[in-house]
PDB file of N, CA and C in Angstrom:
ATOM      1  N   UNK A   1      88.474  11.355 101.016  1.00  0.00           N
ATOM      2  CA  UNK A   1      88.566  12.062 102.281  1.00  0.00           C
ATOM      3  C   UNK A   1      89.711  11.499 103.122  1.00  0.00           C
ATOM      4  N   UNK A   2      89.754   9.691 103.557  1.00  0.00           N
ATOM      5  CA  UNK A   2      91.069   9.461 103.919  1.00  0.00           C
ATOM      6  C   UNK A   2      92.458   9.725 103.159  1.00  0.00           C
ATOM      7  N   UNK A   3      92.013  10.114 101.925  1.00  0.00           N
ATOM      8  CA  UNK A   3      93.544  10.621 101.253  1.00  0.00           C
ATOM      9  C   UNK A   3      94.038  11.332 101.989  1.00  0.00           C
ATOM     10  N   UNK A   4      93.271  12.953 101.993  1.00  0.00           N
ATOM     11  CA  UNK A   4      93.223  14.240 102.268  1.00  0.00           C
ATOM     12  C   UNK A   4      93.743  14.108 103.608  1.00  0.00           C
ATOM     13  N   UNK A   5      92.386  13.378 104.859  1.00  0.00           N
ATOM     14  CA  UNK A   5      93.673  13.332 106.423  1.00  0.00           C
ATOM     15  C   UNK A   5      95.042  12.605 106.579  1.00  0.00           C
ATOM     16  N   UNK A   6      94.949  12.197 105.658  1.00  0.00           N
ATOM     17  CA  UNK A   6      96.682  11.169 105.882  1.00  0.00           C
ATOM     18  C   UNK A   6      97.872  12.409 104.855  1.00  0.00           C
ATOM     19  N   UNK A   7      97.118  13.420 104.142  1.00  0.00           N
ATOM     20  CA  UNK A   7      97.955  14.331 103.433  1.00  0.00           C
ATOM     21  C   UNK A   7      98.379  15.233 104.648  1.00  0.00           C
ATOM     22  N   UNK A   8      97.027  15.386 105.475  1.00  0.00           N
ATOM     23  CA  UNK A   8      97.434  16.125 106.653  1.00  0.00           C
ATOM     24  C   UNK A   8      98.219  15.667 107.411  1.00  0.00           C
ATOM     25  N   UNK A   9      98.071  14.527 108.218  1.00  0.00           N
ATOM     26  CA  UNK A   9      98.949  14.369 108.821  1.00  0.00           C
ATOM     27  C   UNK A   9     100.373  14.416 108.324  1.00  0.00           C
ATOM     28  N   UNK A  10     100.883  13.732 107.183  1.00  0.00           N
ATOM     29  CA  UNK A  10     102.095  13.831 106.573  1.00  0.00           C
ATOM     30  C   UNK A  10     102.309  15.262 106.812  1.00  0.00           C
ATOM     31  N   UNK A  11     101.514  16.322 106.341  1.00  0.00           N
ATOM     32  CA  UNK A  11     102.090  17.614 106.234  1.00  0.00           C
ATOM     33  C   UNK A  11     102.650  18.253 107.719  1.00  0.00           C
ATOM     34  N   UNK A  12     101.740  17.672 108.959  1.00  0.00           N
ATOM     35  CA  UNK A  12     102.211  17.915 110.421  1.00  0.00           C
ATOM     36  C   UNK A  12     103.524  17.314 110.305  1.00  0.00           C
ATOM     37  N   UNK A  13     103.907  15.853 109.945  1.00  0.00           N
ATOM     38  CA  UNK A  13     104.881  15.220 110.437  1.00  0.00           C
ATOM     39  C   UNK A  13     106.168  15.906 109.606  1.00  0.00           C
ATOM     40  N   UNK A  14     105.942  15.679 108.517  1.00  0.00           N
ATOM     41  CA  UNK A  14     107.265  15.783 107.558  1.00  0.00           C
ATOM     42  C   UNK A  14     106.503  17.097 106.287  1.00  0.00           C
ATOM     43  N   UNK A  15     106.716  18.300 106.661  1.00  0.00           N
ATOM     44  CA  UNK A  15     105.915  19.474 104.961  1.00  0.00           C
ATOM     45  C   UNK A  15     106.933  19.317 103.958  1.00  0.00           C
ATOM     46  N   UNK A  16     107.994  19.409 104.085  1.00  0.00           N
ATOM     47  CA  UNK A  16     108.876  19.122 102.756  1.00  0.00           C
ATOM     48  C   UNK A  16     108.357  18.155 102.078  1.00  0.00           C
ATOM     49  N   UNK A  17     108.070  16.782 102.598  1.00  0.00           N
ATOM     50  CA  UNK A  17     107.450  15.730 101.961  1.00  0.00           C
ATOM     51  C   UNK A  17     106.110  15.551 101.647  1.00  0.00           C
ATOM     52  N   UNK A  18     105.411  16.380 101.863  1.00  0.00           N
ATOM     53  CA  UNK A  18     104.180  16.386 102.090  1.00  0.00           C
ATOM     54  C   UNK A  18     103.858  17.182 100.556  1.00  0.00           C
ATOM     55  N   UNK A  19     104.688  18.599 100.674  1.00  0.00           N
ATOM     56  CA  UNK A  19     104.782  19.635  99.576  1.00  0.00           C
ATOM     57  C   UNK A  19     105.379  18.774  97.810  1.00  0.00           C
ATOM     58  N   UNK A  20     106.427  17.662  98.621  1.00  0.00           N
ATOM     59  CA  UNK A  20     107.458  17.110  97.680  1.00  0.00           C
ATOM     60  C   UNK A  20     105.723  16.022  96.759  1.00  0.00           C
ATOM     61  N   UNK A  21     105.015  15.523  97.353  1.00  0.00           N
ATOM     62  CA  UNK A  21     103.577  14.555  97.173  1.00  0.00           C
ATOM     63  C   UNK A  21     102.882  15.491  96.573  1.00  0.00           C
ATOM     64  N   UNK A  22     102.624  16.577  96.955  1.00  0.00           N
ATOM     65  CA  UNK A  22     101.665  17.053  96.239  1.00  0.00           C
ATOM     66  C   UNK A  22     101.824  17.774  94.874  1.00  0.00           C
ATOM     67  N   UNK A  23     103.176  17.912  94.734  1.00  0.00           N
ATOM     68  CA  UNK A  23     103.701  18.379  93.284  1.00  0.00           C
ATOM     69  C   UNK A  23     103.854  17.251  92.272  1.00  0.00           C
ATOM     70  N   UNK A  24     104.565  15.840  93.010  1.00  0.00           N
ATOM     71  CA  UNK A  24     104.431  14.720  92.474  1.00  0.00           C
ATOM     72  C   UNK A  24     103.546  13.920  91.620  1.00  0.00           C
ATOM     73  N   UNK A  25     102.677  14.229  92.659  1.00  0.00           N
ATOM     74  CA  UNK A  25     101.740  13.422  92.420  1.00  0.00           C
ATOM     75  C   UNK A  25     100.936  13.870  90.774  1.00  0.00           C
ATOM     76  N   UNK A  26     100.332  15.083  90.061  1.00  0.00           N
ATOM     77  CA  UNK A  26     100.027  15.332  89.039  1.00  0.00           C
ATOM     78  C   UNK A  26     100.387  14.723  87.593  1.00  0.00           C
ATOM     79  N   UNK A  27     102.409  14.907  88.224  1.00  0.00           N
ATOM     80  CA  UNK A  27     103.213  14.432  87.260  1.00  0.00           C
ATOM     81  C   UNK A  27     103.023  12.593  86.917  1.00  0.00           C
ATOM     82  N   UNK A  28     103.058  12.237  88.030  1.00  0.00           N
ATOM     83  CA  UNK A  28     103.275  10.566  88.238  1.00  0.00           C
ATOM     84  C   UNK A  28     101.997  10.547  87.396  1.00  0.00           C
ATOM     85  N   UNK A  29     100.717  10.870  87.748  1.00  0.00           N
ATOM     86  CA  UNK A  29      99.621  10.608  86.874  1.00  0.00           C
ATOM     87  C   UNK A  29      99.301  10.687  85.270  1.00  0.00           C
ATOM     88  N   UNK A  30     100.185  11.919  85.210  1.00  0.00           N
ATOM     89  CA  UNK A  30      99.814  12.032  83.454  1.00  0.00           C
ATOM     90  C   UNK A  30     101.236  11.294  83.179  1.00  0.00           C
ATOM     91  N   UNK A  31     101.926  10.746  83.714  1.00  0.00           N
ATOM     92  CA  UNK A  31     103.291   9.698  82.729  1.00  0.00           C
ATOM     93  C   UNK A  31     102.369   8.248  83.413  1.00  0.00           C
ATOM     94  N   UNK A  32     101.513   7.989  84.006  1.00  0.00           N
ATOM     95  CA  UNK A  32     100.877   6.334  84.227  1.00  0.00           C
ATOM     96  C   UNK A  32      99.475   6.702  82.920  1.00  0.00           C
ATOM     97  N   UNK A  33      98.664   7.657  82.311  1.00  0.00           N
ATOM     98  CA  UNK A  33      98.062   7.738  82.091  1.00  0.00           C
ATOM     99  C   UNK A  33      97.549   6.996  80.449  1.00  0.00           C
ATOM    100  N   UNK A  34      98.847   7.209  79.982  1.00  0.00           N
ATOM    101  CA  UNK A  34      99.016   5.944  78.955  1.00  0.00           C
ATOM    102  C   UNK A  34      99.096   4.667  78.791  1.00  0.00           C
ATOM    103  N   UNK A  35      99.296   4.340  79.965  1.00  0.00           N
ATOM    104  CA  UNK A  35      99.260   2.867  80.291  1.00  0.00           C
ATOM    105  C   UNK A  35      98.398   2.437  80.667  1.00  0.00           C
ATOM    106  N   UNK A  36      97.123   3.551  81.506  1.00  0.00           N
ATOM    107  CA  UNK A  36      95.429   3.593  81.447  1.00  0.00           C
ATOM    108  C   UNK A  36      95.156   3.126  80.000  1.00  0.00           C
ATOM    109  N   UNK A  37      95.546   4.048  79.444  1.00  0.00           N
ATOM    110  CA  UNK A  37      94.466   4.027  77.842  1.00  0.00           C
ATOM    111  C   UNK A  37      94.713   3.162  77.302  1.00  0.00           C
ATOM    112  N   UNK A  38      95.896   2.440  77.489  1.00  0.00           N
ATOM    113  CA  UNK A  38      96.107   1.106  76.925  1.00  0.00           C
ATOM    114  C   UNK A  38      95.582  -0.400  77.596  1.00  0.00           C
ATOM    115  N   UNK A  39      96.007   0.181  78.673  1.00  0.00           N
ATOM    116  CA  UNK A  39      94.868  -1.425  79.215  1.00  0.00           C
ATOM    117  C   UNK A  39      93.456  -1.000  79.265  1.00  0.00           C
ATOM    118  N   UNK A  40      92.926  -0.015  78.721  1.00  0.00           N
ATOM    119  CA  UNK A  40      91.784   0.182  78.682  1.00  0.00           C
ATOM    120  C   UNK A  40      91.409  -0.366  77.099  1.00  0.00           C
ATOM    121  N   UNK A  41      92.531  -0.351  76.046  1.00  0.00           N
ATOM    122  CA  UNK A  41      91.895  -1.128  74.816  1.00  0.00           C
ATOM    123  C   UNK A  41      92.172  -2.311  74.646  1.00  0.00           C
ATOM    124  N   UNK A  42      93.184  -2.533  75.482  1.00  0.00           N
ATOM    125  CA  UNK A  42      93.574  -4.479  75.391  1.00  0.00           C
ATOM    126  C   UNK A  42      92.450  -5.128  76.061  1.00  0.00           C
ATOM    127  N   UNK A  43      91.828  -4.312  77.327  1.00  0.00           N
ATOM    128  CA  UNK A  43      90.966  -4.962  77.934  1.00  0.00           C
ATOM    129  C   UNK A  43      89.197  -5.290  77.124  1.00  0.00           C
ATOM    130  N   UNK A  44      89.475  -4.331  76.300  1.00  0.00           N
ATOM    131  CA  UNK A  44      88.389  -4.114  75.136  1.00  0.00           C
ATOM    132  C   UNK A  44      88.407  -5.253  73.504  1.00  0.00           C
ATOM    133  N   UNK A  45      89.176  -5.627  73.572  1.00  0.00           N
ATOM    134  CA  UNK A  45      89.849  -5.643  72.564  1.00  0.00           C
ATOM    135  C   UNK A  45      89.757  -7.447  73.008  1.00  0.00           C
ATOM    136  N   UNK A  46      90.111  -7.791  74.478  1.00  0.00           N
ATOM    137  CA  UNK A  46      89.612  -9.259  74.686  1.00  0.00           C
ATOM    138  C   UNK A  46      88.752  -9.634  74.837  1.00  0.00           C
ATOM    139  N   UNK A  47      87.631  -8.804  75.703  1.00  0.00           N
ATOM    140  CA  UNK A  47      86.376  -8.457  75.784  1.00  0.00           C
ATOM    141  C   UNK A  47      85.479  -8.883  74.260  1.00  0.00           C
ATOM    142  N   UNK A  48      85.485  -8.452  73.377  1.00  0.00           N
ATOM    143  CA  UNK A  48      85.275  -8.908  72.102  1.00  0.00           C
ATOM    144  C   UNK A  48      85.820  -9.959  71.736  1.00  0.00           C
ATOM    145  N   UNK A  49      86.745 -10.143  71.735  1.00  0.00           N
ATOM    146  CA  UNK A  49      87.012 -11.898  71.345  1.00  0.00           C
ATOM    147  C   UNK A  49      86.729 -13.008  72.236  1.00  0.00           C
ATOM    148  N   UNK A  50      86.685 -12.845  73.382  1.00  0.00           N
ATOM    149  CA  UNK A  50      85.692 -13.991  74.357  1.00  0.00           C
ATOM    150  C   UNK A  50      84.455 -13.770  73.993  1.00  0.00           C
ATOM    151  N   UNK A  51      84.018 -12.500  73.532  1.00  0.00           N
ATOM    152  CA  UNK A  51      82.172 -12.599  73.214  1.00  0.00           C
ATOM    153  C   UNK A  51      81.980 -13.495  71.793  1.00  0.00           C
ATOM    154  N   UNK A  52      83.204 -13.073  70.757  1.00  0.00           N
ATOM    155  CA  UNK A  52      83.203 -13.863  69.774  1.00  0.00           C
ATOM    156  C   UNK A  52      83.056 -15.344  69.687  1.00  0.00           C
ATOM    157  N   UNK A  53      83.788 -15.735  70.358  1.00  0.00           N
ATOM    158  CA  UNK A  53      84.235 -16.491  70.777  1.00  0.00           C
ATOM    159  C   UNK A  53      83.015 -17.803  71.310  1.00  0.00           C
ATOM    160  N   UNK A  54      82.082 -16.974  72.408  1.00  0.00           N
ATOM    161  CA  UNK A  54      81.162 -17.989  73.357  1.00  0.00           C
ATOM    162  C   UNK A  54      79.770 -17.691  72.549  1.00  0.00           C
ATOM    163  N   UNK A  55      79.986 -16.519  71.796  1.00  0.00           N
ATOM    164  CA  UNK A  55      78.782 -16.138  70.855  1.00  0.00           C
ATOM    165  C   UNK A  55      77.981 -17.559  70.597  1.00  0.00           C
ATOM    166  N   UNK A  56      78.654 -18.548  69.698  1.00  0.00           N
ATOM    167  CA  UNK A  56      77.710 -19.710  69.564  1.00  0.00           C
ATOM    168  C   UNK A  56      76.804 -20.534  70.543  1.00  0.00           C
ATOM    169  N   UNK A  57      78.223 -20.452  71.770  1.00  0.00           N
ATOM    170  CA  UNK A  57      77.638 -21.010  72.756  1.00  0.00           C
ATOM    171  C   UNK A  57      76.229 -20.906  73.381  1.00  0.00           C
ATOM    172  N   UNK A  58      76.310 -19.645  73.555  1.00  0.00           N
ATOM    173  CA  UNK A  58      75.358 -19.023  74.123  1.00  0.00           C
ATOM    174  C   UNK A  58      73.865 -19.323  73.047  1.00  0.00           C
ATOM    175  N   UNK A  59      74.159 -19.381  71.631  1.00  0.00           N
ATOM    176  CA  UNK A  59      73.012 -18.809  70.664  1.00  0.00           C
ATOM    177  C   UNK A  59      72.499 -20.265  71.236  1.00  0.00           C
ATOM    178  N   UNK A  60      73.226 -21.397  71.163  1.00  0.00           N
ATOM    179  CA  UNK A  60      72.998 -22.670  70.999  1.00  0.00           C
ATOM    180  C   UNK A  60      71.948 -23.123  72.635  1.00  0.00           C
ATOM    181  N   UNK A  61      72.248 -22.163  73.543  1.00  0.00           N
ATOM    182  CA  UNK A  61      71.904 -22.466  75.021  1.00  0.00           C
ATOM    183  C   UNK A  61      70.409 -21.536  75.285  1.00  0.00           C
ATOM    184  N   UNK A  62      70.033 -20.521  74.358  1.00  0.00           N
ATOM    185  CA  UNK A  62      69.304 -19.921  75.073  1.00  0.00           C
ATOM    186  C   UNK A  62      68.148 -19.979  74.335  1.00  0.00           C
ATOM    187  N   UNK A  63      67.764 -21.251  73.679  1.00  0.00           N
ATOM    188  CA  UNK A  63      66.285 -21.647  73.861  1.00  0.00           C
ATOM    189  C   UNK A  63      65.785 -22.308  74.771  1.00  0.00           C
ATOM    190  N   UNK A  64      66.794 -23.094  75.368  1.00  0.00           N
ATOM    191  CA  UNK A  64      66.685 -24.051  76.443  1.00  0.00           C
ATOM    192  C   UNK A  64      66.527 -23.061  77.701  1.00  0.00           C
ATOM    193  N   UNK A  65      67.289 -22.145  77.826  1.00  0.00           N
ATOM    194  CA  UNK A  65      66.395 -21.685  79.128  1.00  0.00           C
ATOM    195  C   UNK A  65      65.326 -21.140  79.825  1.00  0.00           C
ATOM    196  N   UNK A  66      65.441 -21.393  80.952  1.00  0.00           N
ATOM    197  CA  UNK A  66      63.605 -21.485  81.601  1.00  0.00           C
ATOM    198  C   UNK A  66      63.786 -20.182  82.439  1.00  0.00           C
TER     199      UNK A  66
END
């Protein structure tokens, strides 16, 4: 919703720029959108190897807890 009033206002102050954002903006998203999907599997991808990783730890710790 604060997007939307600060789109407004831009569009009072400056519409060329306002018009120039809102065409922009679609584009900018689907060329960043690969770089989503990719830190979305690196982040996956470490995620599993720290679990690998503390796996023992953990097996070794959780009779002991109360």
């Amino acid at each position: 919703m604060f997007t939307f009033l600060l789109w407004c206002v831009l569009f009072v102050l400056c519409w060329p720029l306002a018009i120039l954002a809102l065409i922009a903006y679609p584009i900018i998203w689907l060329l960043l959108l690969p770089f989503r999907i990719v830190g979305i599997a690196v982040h996956g991808a470490l995620e599993v190897i720290y679990l690998a990783i503390t796996l023992p730890f953990r097996l070794l710790a959780a009779p002991f807890r109360i």
